[in-house]
Protein backbone atom coordinates (compact mmCIF):
# COMPACT_ATOMS: atom_id res chain seq x y z
CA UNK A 1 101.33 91.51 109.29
CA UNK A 2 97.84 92.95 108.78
CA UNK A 3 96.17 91.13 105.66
CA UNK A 4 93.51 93.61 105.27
CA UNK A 5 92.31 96.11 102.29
CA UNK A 6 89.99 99.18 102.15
CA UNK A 7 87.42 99.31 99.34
CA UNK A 8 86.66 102.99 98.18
CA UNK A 9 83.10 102.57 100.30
CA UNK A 10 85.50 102.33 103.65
CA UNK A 11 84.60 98.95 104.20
CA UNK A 12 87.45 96.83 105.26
CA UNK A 13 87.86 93.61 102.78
CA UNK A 14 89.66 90.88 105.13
CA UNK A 15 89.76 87.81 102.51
CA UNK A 16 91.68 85.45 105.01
CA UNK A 17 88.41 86.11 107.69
CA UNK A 18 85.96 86.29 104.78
CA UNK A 19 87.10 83.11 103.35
CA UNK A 20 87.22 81.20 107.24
CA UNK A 21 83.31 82.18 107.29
CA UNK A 22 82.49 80.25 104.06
CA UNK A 23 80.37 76.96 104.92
CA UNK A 24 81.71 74.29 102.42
CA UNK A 25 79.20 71.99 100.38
CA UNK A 26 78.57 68.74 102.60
CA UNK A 27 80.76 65.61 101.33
CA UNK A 28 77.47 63.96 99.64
CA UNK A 29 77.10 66.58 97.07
CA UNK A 30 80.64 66.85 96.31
CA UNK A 31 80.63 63.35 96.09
CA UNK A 32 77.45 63.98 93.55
CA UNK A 33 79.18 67.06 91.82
CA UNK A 34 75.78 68.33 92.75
CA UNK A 35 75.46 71.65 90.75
CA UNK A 36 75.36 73.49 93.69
CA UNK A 37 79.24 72.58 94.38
CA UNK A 38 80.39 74.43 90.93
CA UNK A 39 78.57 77.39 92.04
CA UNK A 40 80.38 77.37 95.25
CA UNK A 41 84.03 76.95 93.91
CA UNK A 42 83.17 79.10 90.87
CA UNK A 43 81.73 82.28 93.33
CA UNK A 44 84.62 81.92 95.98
CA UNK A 45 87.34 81.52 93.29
CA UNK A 46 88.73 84.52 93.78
CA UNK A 47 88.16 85.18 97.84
CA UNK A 48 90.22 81.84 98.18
CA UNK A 49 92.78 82.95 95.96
CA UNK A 50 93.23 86.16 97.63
CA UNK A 51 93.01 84.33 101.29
CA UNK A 52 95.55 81.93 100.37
CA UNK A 53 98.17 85.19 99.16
CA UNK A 54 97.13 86.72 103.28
CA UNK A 55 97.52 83.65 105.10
CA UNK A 56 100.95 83.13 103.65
CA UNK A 57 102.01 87.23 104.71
CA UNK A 58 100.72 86.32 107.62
CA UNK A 59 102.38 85.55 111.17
CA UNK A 60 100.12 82.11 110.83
CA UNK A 61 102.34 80.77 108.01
CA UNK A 62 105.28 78.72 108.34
CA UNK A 63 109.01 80.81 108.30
CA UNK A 64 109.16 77.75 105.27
CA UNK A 65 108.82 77.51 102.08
CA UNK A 66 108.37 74.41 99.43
CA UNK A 67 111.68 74.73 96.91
CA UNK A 68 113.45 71.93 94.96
CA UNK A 69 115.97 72.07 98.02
CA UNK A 70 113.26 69.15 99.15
CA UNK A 71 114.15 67.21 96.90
CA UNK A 72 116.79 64.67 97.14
CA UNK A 73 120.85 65.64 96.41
CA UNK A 74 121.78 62.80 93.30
CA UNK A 75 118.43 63.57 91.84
CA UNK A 76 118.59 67.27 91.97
CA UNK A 77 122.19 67.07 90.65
CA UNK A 78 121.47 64.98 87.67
CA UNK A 79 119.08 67.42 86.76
CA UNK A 80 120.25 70.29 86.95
CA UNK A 81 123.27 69.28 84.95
CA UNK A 82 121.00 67.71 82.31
CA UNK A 83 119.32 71.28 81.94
CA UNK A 84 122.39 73.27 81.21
CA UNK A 85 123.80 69.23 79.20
CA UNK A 86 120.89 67.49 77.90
CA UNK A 87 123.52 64.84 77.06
CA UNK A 88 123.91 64.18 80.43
CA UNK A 89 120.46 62.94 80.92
CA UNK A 90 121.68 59.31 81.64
CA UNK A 91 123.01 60.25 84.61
CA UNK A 92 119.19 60.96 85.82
CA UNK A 93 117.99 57.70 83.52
CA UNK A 94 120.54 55.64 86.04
CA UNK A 95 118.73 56.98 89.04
CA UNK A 96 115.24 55.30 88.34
CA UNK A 97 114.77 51.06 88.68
CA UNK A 98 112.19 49.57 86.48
CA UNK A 99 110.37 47.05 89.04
CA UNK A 100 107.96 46.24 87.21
CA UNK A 101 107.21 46.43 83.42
CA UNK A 102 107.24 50.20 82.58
CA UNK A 103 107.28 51.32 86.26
CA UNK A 104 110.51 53.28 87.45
CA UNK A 105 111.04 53.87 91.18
CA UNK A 106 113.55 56.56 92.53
CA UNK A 107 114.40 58.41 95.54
CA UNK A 108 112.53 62.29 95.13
CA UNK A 109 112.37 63.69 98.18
CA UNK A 110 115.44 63.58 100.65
CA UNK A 111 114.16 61.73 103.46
CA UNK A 112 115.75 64.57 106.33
CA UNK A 113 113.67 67.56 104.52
CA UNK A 114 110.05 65.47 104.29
CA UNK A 115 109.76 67.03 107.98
CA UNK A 116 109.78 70.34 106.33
CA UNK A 117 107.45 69.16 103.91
CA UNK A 118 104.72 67.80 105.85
CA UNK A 119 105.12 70.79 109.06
CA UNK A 120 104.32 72.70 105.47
CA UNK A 121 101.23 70.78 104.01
CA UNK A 122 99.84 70.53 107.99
CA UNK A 123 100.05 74.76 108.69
CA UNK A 124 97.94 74.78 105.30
CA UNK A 125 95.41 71.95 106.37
CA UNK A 126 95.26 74.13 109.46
CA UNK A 127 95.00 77.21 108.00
CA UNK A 128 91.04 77.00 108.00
CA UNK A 129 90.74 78.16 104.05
CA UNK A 130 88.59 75.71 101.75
CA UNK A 131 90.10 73.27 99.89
CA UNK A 132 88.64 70.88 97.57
CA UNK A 133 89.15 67.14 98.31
CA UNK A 134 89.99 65.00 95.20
CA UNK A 135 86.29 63.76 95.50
CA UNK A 136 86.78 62.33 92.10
CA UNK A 137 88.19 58.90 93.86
CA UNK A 138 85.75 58.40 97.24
CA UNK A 139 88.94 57.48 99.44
CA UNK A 140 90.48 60.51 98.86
CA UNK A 141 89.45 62.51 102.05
CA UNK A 142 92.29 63.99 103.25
CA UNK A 143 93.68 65.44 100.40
CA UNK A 144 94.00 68.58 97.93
CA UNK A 145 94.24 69.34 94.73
CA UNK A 146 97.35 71.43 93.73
CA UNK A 147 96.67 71.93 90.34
CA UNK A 148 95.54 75.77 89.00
CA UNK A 149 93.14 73.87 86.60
CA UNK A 150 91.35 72.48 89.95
CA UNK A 151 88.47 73.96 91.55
CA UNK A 152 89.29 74.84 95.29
CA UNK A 153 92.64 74.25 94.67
CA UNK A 154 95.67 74.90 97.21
CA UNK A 155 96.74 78.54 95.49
CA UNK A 156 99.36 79.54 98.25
CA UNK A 157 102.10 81.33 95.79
CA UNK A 158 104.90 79.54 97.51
CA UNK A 159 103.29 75.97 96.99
CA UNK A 160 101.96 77.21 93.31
CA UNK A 161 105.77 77.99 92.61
CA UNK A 162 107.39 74.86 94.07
CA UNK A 163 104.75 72.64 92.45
CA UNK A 164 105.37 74.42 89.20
CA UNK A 165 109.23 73.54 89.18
CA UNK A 166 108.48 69.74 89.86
CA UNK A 167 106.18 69.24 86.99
CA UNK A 168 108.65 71.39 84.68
CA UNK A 169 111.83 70.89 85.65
CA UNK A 170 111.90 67.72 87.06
CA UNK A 171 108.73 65.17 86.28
CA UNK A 172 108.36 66.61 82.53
CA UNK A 173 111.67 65.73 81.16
CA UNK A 174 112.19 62.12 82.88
CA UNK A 175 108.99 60.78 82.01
CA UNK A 176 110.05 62.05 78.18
CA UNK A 177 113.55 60.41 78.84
CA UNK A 178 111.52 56.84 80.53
CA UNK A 179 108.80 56.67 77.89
CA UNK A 180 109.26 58.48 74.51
CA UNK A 181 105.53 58.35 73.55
CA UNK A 182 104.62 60.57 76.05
CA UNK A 183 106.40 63.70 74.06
CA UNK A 184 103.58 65.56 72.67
CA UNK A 185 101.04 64.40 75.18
CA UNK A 186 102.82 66.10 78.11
CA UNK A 187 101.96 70.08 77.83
CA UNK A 188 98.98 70.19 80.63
CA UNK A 189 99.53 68.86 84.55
CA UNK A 190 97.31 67.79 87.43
CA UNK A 191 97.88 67.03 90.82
CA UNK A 192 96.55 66.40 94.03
CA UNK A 193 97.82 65.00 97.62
CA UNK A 194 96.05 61.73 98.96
CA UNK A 195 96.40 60.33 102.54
CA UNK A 196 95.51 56.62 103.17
CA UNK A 197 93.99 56.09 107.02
CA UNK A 198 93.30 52.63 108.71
CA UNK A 199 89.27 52.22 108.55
CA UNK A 200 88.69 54.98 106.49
CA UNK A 201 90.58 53.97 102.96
CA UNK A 202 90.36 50.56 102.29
CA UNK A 203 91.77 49.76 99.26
CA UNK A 204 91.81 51.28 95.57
CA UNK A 205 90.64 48.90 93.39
CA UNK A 206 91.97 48.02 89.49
CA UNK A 207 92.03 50.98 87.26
CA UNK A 208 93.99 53.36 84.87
CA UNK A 209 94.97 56.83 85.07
CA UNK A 210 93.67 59.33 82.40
CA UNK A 211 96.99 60.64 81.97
CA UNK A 212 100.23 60.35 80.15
CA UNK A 213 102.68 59.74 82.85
CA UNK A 214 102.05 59.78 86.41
CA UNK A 215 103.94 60.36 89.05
CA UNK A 216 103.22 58.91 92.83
CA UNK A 217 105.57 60.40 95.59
CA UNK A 218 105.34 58.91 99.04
CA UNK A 219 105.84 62.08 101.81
CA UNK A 220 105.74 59.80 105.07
CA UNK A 221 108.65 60.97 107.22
CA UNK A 222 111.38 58.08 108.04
CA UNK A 223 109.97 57.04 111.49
CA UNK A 224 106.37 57.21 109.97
CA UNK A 225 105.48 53.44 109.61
CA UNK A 226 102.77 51.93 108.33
CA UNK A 227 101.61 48.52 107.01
CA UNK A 228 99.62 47.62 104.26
CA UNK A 229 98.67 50.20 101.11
CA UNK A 230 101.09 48.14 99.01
CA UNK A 231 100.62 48.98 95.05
CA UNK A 232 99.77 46.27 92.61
CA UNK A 233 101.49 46.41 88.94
CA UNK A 234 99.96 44.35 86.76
CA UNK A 235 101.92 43.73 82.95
CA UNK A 236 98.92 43.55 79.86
CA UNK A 237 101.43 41.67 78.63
CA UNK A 238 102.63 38.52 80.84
CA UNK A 239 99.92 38.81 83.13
CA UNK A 240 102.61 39.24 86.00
CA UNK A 241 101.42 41.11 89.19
CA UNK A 242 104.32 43.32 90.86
CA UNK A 243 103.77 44.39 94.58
CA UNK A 244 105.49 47.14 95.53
CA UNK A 245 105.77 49.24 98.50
CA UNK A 246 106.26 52.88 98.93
CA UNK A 247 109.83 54.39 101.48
CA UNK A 248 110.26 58.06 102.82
CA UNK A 249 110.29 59.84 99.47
CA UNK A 250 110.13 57.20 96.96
CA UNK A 251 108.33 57.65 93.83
CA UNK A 252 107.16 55.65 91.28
CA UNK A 253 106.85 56.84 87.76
CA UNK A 254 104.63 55.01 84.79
CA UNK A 255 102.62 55.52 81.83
CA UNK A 256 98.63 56.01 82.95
CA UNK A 257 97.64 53.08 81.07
CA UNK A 258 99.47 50.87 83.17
CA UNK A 259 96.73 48.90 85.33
CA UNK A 260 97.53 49.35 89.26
CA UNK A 261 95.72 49.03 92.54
CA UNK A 262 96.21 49.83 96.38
CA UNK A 263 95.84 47.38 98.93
CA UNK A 264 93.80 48.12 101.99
CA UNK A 265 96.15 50.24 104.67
CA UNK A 266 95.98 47.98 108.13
CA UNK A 267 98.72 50.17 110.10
CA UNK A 268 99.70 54.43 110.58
CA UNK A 269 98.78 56.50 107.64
CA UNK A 270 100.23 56.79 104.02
CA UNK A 271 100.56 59.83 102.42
CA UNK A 272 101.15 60.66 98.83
CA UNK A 273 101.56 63.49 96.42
CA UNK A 274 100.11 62.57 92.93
CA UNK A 275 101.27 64.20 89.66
CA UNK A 276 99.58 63.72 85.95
CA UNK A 277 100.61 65.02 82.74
CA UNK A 278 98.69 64.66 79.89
CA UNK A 279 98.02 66.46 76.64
CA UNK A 280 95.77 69.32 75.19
CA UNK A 281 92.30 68.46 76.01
CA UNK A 282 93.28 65.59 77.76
CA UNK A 283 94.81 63.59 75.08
CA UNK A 284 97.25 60.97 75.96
CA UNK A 285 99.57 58.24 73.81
CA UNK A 286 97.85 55.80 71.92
CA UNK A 287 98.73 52.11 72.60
CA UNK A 288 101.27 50.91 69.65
CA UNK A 289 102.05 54.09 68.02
CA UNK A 290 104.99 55.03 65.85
CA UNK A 291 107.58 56.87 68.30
CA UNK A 292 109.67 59.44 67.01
CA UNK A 293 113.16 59.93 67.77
CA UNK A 294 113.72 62.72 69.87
CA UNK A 295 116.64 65.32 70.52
CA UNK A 296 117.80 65.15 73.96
CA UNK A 297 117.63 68.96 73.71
CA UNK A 298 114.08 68.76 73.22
CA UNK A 299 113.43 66.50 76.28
CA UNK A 300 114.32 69.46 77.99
CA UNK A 301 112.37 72.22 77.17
CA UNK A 302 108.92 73.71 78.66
CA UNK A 303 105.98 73.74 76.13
CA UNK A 304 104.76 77.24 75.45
CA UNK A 305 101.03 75.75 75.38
CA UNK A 306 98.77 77.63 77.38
CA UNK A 307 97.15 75.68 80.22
CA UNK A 308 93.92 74.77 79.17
CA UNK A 309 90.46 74.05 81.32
CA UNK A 310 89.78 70.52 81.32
CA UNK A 311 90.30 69.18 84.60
CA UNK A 312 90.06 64.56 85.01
CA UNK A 313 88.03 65.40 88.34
């Protein structure tokens, strides 16, 4: 299919070529957030956006797209009844294992569709339209962000649609159901994809997340090994350090405040999809508050707050 327009002046607009031609700001001023990187995103916002609706018309784009179908069967079951039954929710409760103090781990993706996935999220790294690394952490250079809010984000509809229905429908209402205090603090999302190489990322050191909940999805396929890139837990509380390591399309769900780090990667390549929710403005929970009880009906339900502009990095 032909991904071209006519302006009125008989000029031929071809946003897919147009887009290809751009020369992206080097690493070092993204890196910077040199002001010069702004203008770029901010000018091109729209060519991208339009290149990324061609490319997937296009004969280029995978016959595939991203659905919840990805996701794995006693997972998608136990939510999907727990939309139409919120009392049913502990059936999707039962499916998550706190290893670690307030970190749940769960199967998300079915391990037999990650190949889907990934064939996906490599046509789009091949695809040749800018994307904007998640510069905001220096290891993160081969990833995306996914999130609207994101400058030079990955705006394929398909992806937009399937990344939509995670965060709603699925991330949303268990991280309510896991850790009440998040309620309230859960109406604006963030995302981006991460990919861990030997040499190149060596380790992630001690930190926090500025969000509510987040959400860490592994995508390697099943025959995709690697050593290494294990993730630290550590409890405020007992001073205990958890090591955990990441399967085929594992996740591992916990509050933002929880203090974590990744060891270096010595073997193959890890890669991860990582999803943030946090309030209006970028509010989150505060430590020791008074948690209301909640309806189960309420768990599941989408806010009607508009997305707002304020982006972590």
């Amino acid at each position: 299919m032909k991904n071209t327009a006519t302006h009125n002046d008989n000029v031929t607009y071809d946003p897919l070529t147009e887009a290809r031609a751009l020369a992206l700001p080097s690493r070092e001023s993204m890196l910077q957030r040199a002001p010069s990187v702004k203008r770029f995103w901010d000018t091109n916002t729209h060519l991208l956006t339009e290149a990324w609706r061609a490319w997937e018309t296009s004969e280029e784009s995978p016959n595939f797209e991203p659905d919840t179908s990805l996701l794995d069967p006693k997972l998608r079951e136990a939510v999907e009844q727990a939309w139409l039954d919120p009392t049913k929710e502990v059936a999707v409760q039962d499916l998550w294992e706190e290893v670690s103090a307030g970190v749940y781990q769960a199967q998300f993706f079915d391990p037999e569709r990650l190949a889907d996935l990934r064939e996906y999220l490599e046509a789009v790294a091949d695809a040749g339209i800018p994307t904007r690394p998640p510069y905001g952490i220096a290891l993160n250079r081969h990833g995306a962000m996914l999130d609207p809010r994101s400058e030079g984000y990955l705006a394929a509809p398909a992806f937009q649609a399937f990344y939509r229905q995670v965060m709603d429908q699925y991330m949303r209402p268990i991280a309510r159901l896991l850790f009440p205090d998040v309620m309230g603090y859960d109406s604006q999302t963030f995302g981006f994809s991460i990919q861990y190489q030997v040499g190149i990322d060596t380790s992630l050191q001690p930190h926090t997340d500025a969000s509510a909940a987040t959400l860490n999805i592994n995508m390697n396929l099943p025959d995709e090994s690697f050593a290494g890139s294990e993730v630290d837990f550590y409890d405020r509380v007992s001073g205990e350090v958890k090591r955990i390591t990441f399967k085929p399309g594992t996740a591992m769900l916990h509050r933002g405040n929880i203090p974590h780090a990744a060891h270096p990667i010595t073997s193959g390549t890890r890669s991860n999809m990582v999803l943030w929710l946090y309030g209006d403005r970028m509010q989150i929970p505060v430590a020791g508050q008074h948690i209301e009880q909640v309806d189960a009906k309420l768990r599941w339900t989408i806010p009607a707050d508009e997305a707002d502009k304020f982006a972590p990095f």
